[in-house]
N, C-alpha and C. Protein backbone atom coordinates (compact mmCIF):
# COMPACT_ATOMS: atom_id res chain seq x y z
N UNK A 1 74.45 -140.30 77.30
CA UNK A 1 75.79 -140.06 77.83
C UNK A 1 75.75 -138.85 78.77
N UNK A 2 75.19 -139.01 79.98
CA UNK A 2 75.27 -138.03 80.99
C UNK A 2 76.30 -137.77 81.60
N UNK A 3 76.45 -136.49 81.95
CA UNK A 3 77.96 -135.97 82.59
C UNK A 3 78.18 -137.31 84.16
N UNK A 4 77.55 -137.01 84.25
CA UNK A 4 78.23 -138.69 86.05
C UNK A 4 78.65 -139.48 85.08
N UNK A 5 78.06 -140.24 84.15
CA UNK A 5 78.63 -141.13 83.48
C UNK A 5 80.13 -141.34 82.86
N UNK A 6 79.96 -140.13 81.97
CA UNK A 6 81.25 -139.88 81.33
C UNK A 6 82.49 -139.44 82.47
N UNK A 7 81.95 -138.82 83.13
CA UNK A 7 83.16 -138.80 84.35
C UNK A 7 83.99 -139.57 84.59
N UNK A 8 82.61 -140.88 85.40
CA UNK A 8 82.97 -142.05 85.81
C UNK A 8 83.60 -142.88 84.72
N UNK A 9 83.15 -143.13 83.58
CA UNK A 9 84.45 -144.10 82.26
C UNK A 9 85.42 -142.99 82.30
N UNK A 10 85.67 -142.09 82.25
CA UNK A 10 87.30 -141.40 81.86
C UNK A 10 87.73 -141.61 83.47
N UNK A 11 87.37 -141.35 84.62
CA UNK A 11 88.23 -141.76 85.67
C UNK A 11 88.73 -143.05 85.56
N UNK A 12 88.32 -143.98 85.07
CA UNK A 12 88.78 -145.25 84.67
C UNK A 12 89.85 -145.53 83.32
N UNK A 13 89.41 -145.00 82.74
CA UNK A 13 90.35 -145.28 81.58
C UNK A 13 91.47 -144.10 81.72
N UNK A 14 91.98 -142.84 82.34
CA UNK A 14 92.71 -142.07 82.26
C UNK A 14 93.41 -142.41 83.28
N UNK A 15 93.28 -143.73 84.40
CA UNK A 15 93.75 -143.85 85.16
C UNK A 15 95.01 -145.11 84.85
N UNK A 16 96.26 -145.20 86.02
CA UNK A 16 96.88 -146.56 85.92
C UNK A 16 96.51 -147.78 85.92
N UNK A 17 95.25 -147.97 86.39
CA UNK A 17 94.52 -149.34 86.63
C UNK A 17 93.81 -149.89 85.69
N UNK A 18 93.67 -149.51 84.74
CA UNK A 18 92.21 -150.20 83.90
C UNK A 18 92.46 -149.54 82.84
N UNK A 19 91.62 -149.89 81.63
CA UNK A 19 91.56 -149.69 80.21
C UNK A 19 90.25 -149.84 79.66
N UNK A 20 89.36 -149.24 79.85
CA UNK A 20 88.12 -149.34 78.81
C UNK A 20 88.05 -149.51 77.60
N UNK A 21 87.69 -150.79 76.91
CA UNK A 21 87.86 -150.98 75.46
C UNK A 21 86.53 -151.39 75.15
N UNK A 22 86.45 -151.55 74.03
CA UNK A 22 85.42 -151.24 72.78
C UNK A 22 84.91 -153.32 73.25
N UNK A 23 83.42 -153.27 73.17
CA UNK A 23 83.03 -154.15 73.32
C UNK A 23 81.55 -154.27 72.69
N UNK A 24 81.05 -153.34 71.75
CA UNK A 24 80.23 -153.23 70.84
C UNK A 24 79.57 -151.62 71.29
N UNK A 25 78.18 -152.00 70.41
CA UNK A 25 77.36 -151.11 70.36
C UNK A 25 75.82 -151.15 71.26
N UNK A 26 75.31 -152.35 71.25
CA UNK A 26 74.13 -152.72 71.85
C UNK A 26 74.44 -154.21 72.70
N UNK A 27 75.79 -154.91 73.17
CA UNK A 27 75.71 -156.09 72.85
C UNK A 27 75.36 -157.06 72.58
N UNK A 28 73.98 -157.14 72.33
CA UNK A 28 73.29 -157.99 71.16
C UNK A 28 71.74 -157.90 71.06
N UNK A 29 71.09 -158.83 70.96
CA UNK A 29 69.87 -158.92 70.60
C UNK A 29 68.86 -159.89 71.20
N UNK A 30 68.01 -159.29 72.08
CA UNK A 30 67.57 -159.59 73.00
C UNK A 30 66.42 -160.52 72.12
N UNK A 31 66.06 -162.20 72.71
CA UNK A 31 64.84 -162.31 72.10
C UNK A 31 63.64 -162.73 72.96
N UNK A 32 62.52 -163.95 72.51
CA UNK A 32 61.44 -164.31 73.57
C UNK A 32 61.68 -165.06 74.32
N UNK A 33 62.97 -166.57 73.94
CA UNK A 33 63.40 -166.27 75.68
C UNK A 33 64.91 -166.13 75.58
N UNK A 34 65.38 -165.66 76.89
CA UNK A 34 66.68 -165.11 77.38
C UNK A 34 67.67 -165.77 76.70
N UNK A 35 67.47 -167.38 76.73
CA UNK A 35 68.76 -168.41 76.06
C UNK A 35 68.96 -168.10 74.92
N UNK A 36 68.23 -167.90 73.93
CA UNK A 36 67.84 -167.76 72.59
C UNK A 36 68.50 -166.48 72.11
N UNK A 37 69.57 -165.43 73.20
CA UNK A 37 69.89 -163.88 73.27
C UNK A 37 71.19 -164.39 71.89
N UNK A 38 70.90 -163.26 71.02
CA UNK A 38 72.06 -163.81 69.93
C UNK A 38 73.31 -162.19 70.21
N UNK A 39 74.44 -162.54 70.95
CA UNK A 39 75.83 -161.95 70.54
C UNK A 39 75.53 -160.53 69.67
N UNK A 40 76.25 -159.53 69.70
CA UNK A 40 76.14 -158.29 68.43
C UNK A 40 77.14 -159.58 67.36
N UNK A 41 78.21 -159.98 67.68
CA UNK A 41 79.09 -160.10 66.70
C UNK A 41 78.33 -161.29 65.80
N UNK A 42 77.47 -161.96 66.63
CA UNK A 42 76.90 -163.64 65.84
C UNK A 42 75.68 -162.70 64.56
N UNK A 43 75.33 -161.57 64.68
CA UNK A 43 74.17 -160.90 64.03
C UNK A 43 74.88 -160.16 62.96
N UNK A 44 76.15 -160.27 62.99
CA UNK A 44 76.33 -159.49 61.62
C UNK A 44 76.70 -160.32 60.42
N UNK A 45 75.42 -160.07 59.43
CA UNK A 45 75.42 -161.01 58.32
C UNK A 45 76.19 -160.76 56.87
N UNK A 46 76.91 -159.65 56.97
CA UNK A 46 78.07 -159.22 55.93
C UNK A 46 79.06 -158.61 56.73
N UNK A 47 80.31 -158.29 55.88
CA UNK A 47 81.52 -157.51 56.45
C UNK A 47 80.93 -156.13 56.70
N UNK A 48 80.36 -155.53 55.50
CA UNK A 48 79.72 -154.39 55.65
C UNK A 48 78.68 -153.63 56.86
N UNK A 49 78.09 -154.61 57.35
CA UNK A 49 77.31 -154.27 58.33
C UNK A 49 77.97 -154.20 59.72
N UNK A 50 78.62 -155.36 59.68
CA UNK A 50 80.10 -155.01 60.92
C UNK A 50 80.52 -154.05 60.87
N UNK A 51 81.46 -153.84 59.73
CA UNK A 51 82.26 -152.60 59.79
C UNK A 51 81.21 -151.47 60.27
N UNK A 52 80.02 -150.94 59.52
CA UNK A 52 79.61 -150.00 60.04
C UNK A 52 79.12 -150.12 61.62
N UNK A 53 79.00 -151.09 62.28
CA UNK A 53 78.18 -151.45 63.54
C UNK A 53 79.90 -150.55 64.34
N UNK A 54 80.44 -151.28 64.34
CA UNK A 54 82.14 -151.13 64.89
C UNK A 54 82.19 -149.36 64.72
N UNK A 55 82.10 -148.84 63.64
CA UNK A 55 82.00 -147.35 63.05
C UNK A 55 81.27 -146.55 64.13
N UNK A 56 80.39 -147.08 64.39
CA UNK A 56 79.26 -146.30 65.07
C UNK A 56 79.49 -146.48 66.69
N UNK A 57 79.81 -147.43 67.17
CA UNK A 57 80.82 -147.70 68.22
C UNK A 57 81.49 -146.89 68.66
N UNK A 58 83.16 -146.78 67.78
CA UNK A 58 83.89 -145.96 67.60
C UNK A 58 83.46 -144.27 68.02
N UNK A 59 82.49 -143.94 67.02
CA UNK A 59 82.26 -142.67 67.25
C UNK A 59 81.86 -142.39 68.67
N UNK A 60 80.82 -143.26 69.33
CA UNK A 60 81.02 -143.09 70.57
C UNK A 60 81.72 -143.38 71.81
N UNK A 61 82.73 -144.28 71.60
CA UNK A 61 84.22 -144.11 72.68
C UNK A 61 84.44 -142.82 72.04
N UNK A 62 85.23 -142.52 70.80
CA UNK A 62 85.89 -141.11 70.53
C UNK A 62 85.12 -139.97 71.55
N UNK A 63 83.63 -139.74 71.29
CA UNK A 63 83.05 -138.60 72.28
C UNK A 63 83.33 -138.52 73.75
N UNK A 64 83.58 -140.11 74.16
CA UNK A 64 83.76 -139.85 75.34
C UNK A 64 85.05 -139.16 75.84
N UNK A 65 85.89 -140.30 74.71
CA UNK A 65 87.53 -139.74 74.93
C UNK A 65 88.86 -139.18 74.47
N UNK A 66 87.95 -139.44 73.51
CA UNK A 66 88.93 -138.17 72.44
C UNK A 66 89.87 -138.80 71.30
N UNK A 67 89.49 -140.40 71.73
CA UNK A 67 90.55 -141.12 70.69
C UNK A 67 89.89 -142.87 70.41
N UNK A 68 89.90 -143.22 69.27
CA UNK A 68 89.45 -144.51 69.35
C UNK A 68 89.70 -145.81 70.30
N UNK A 69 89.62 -146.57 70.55
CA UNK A 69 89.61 -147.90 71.36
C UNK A 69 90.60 -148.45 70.88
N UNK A 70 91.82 -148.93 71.26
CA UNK A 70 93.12 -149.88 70.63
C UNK A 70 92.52 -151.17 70.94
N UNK A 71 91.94 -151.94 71.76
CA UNK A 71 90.82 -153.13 71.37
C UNK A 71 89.75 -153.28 72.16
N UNK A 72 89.43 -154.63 72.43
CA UNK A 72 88.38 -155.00 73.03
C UNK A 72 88.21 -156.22 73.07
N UNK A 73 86.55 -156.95 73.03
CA UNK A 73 86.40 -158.27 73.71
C UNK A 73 84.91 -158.35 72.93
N UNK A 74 84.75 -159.81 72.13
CA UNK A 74 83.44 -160.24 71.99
C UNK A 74 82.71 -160.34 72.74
N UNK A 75 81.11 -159.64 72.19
CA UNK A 75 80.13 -159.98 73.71
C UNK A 75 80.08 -161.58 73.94
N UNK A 76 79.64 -162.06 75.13
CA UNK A 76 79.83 -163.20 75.18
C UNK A 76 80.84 -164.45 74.59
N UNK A 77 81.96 -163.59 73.92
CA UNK A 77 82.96 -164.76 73.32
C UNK A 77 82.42 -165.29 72.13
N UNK A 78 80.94 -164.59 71.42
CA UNK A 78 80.18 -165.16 70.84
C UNK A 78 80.70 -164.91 69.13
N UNK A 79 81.10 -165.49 68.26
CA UNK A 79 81.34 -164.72 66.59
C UNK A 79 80.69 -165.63 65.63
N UNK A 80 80.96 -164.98 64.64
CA UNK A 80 80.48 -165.66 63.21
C UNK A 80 81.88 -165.81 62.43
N UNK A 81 82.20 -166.02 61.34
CA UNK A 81 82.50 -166.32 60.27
C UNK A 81 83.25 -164.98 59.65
N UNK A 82 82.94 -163.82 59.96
CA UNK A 82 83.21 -162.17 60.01
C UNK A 82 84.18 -161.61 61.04
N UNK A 83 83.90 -162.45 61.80
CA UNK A 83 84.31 -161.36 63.52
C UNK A 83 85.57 -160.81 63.17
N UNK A 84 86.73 -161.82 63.73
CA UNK A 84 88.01 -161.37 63.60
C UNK A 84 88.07 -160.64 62.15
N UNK A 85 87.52 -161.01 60.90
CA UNK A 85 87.95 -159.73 59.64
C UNK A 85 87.13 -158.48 59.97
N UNK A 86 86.10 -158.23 60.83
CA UNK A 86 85.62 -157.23 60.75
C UNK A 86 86.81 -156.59 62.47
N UNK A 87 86.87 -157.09 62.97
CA UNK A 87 87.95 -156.35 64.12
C UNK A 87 89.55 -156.11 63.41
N UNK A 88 90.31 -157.13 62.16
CA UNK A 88 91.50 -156.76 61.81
C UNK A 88 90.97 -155.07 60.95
N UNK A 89 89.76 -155.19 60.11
CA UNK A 89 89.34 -154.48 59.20
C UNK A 89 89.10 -152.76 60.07
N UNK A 90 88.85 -153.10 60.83
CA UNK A 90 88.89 -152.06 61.67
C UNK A 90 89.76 -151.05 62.35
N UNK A 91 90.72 -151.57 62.19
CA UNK A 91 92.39 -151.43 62.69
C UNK A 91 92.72 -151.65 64.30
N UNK A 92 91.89 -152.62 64.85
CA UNK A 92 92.10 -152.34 66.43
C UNK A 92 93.71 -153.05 66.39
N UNK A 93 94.02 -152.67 67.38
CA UNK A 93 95.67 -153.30 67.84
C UNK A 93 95.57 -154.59 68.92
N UNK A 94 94.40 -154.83 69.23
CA UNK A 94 94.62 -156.12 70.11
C UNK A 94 92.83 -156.51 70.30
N UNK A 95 92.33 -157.75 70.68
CA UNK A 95 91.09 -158.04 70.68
C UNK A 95 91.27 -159.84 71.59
N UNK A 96 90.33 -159.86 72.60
CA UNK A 96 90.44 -160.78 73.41
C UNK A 96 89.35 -161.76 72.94
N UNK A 97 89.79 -162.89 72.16
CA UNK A 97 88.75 -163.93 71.86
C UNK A 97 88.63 -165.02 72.68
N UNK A 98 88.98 -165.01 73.51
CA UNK A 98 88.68 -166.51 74.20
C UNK A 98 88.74 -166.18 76.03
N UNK A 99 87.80 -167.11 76.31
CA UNK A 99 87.47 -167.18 77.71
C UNK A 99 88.18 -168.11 78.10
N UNK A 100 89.05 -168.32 78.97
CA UNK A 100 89.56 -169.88 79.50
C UNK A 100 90.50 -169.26 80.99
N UNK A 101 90.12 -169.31 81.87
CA UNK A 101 90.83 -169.31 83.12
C UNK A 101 91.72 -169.26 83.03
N UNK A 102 93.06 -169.24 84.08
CA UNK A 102 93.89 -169.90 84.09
C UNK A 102 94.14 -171.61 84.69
N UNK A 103 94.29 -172.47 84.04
CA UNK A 103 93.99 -173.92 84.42
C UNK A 103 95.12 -174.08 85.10
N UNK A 104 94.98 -175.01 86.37
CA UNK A 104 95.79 -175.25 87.25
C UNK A 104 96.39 -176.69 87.72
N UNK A 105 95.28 -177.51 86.53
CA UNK A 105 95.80 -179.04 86.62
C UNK A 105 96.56 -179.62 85.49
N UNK A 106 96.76 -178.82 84.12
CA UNK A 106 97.53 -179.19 83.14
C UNK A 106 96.68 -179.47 82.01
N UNK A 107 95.46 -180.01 82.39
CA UNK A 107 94.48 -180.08 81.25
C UNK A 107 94.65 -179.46 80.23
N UNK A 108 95.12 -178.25 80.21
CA UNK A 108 95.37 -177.38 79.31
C UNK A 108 96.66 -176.73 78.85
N UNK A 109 96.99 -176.97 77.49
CA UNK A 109 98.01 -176.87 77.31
C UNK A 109 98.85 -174.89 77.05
N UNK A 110 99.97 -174.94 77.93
CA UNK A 110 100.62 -173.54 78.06
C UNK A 110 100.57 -172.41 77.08
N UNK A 111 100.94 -173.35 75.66
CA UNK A 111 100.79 -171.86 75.05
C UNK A 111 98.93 -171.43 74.82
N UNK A 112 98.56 -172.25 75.18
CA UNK A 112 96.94 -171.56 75.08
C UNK A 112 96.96 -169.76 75.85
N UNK A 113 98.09 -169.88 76.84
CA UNK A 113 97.84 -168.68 77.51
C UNK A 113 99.02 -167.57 77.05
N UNK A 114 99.64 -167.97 76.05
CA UNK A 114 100.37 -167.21 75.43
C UNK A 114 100.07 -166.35 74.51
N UNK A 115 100.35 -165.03 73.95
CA UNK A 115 99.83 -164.42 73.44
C UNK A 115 99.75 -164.71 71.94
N UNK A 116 98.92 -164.77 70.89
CA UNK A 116 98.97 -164.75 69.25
C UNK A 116 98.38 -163.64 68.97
N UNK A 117 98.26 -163.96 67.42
CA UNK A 117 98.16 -162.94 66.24
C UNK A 117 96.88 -163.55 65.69
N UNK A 118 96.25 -162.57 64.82
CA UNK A 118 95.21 -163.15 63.92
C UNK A 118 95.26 -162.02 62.95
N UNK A 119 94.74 -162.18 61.80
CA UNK A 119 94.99 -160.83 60.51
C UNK A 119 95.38 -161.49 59.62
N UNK A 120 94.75 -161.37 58.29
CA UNK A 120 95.62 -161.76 57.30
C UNK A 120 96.70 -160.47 56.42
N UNK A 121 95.85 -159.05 56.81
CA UNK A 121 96.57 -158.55 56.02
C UNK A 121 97.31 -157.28 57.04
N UNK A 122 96.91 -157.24 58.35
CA UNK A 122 97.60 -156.19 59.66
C UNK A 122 97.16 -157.41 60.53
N UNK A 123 98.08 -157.64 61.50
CA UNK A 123 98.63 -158.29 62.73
C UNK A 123 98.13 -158.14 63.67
N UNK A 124 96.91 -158.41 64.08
CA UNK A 124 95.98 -158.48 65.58
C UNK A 124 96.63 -158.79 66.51
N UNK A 125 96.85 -158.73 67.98
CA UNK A 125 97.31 -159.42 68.90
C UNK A 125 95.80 -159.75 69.77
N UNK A 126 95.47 -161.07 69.97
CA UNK A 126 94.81 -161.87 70.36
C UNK A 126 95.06 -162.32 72.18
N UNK A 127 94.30 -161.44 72.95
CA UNK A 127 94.56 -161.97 74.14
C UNK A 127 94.01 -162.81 75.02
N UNK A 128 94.37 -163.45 75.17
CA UNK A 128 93.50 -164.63 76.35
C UNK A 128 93.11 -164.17 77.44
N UNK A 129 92.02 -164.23 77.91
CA UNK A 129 91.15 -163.76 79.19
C UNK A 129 91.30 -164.81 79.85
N UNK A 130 92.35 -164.65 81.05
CA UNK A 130 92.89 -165.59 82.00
C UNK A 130 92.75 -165.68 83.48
N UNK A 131 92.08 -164.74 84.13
CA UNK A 131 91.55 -164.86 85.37
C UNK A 131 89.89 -164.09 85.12
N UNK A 132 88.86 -164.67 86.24
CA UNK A 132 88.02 -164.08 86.50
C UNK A 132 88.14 -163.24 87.35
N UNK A 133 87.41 -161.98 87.63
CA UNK A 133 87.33 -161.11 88.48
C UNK A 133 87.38 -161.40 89.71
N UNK A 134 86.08 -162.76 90.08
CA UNK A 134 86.29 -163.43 91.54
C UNK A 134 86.28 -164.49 91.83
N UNK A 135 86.39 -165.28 90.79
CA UNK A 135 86.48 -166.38 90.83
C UNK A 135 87.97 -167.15 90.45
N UNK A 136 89.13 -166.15 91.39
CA UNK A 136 90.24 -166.69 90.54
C UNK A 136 91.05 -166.98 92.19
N UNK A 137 92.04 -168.20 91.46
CA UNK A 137 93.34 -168.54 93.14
C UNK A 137 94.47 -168.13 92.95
N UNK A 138 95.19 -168.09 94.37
CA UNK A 138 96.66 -167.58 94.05
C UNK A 138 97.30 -168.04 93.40
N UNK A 139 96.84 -169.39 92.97
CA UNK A 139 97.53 -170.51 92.32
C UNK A 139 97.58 -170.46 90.67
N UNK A 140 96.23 -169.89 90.35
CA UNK A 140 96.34 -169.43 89.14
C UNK A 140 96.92 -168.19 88.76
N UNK A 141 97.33 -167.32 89.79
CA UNK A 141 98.30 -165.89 89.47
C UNK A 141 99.29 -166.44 89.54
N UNK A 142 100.16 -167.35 90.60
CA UNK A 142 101.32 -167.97 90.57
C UNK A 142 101.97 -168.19 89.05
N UNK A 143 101.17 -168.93 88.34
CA UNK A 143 101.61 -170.14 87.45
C UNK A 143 101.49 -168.89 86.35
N UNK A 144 100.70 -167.79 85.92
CA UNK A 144 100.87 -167.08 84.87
C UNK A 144 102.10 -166.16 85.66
N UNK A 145 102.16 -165.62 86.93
CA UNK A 145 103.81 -165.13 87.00
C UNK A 145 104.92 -165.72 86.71
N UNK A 146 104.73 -167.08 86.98
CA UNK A 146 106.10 -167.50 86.78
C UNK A 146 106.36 -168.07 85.64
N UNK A 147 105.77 -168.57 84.89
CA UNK A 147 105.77 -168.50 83.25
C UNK A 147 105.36 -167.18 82.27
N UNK A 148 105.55 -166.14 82.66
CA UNK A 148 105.49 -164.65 82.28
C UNK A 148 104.18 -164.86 81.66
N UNK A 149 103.50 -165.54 81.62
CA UNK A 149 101.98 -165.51 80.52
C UNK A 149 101.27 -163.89 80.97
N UNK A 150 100.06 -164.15 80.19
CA UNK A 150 99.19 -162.75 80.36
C UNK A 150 98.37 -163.01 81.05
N UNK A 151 98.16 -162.10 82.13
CA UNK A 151 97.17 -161.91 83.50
C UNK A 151 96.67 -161.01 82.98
N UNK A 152 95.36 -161.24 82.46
CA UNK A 152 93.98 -160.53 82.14
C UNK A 152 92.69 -160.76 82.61
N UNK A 153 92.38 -159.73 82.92
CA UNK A 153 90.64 -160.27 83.43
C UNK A 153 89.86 -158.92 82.82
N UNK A 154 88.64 -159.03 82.28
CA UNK A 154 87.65 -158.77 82.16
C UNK A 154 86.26 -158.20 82.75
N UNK A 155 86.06 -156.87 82.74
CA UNK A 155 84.79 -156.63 83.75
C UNK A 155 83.60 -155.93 82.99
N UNK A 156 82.49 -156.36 82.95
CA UNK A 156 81.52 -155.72 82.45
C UNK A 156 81.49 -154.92 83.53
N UNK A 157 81.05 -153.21 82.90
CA UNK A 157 80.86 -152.11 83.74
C UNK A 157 79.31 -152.03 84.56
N UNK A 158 78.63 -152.58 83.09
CA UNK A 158 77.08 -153.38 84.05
C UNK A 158 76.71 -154.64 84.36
N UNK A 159 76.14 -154.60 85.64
CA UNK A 159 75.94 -156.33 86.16
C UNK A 159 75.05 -157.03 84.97
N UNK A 160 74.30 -156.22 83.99
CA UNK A 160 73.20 -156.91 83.85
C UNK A 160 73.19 -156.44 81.68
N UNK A 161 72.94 -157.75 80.90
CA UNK A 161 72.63 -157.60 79.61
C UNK A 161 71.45 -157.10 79.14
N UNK A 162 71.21 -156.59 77.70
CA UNK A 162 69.85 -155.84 77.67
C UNK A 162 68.67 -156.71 77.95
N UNK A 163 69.00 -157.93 78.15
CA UNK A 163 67.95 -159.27 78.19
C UNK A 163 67.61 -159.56 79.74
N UNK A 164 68.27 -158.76 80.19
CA UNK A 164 67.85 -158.88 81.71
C UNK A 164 68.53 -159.47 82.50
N UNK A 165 69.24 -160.41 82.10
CA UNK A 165 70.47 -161.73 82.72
C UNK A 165 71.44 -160.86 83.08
N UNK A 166 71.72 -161.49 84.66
CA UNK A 166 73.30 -161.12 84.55
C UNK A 166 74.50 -161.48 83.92
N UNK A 167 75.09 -160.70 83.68
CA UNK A 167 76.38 -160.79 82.90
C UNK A 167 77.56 -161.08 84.15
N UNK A 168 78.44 -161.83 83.63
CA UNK A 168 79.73 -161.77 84.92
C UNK A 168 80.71 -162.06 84.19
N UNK A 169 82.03 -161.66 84.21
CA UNK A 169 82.17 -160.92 85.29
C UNK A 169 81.96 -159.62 85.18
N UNK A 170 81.59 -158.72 86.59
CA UNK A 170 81.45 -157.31 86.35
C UNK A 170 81.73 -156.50 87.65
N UNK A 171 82.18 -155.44 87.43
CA UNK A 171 82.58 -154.59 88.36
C UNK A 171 81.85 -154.60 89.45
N UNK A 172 80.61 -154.64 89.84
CA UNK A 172 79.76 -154.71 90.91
C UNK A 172 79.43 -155.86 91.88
N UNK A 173 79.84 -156.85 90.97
CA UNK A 173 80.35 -157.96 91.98
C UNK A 173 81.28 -158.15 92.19
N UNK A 174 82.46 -158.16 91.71
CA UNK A 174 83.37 -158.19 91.62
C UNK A 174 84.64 -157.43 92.46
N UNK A 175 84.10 -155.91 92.68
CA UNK A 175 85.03 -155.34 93.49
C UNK A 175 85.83 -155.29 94.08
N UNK A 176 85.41 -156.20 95.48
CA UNK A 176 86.56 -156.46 96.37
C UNK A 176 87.44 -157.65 96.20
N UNK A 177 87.18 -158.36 95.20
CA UNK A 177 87.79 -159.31 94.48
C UNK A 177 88.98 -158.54 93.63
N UNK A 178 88.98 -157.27 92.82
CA UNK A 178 89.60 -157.15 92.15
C UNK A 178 90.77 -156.11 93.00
């Protein structure tokens, strides 16, 4: 955590535009070949090991910024059987599980882009990741303005996963798109 670094995430997150949230610790686990890359969230094989993975997380957003993460986003959309109890268990206030555009031919039905809940015992709010960074039309901002839905998009801060693959969407391609 070098000072340019930390600069650069608090100019972002202290700003009106953007929100840096919690999206693991390592995001996952690189293997012999690239396809075969397993998710942080698909690798945790008890509640316990989550919770502490998330813990250790935590402590480092807090250093950067002085306060925990209110949510975040599975690496790759990827979970187990744990995920959502280890993110309600955690106390985040909101967590984005699902990838799906905004669809523009009906295929897909409206409240998909509406906001829910998940928790059995504190109240998650569950957000839908509804535009890509650059791969999105006016047509799909249209249709979430005028049905008030949630216009969210998603940016990895690095182009690239510990496995070497690019990741997208992400700030570096993305830019003049966003």
């Amino acid at each position: 955590s070098d000072k340019h670094s930390v600069d650069f995430f608090r100019s972002i997150e202290f700003s009106d535009s953007g929100e840096i949230a919690y999206h693991g610790v390592h995001h996952g686990i690189p293997q012999k070949d690239s396809l075969d890359y397993i998710q942080e969230w698909e690798s945790f094989h008890s509640l316990d090991q989550g919770l502490r993975r998330i813990s250790e997380g935590r402590d480092i957003y807090r250093k950067v910024f002085g306060y925990d993460p209110l949510g975040g986003k599975y690496g790759g959309y990827k979970t187990n059987d744990l995920s959502d109890r280890t993110i309600e268990e955690s106390g985040f206030m909101w967590w984005c599980r699902e990838w799906t555009p905004r669809d523009t031919t009906g295929g897909i039905p409206d409240e998909f882009y509406e906001l829910e809940y998940f928790g059995e015992r504190r109240r998650v709010v569950s957000i839908p990741s509804t535009l890509h960074g650059r791969r999105w039309t006016k047509r799909q901002v249209d249709i979430l303005l005028r049905k008030r839905q949630v216009i969210s998009v998603q940016e990895h801060i690095s182009p690239r996963r510990p496995d070497g693959r690019v990741q997208t969407p992400n700030i570096f391609d993305d830019i003049k798109y966003l």
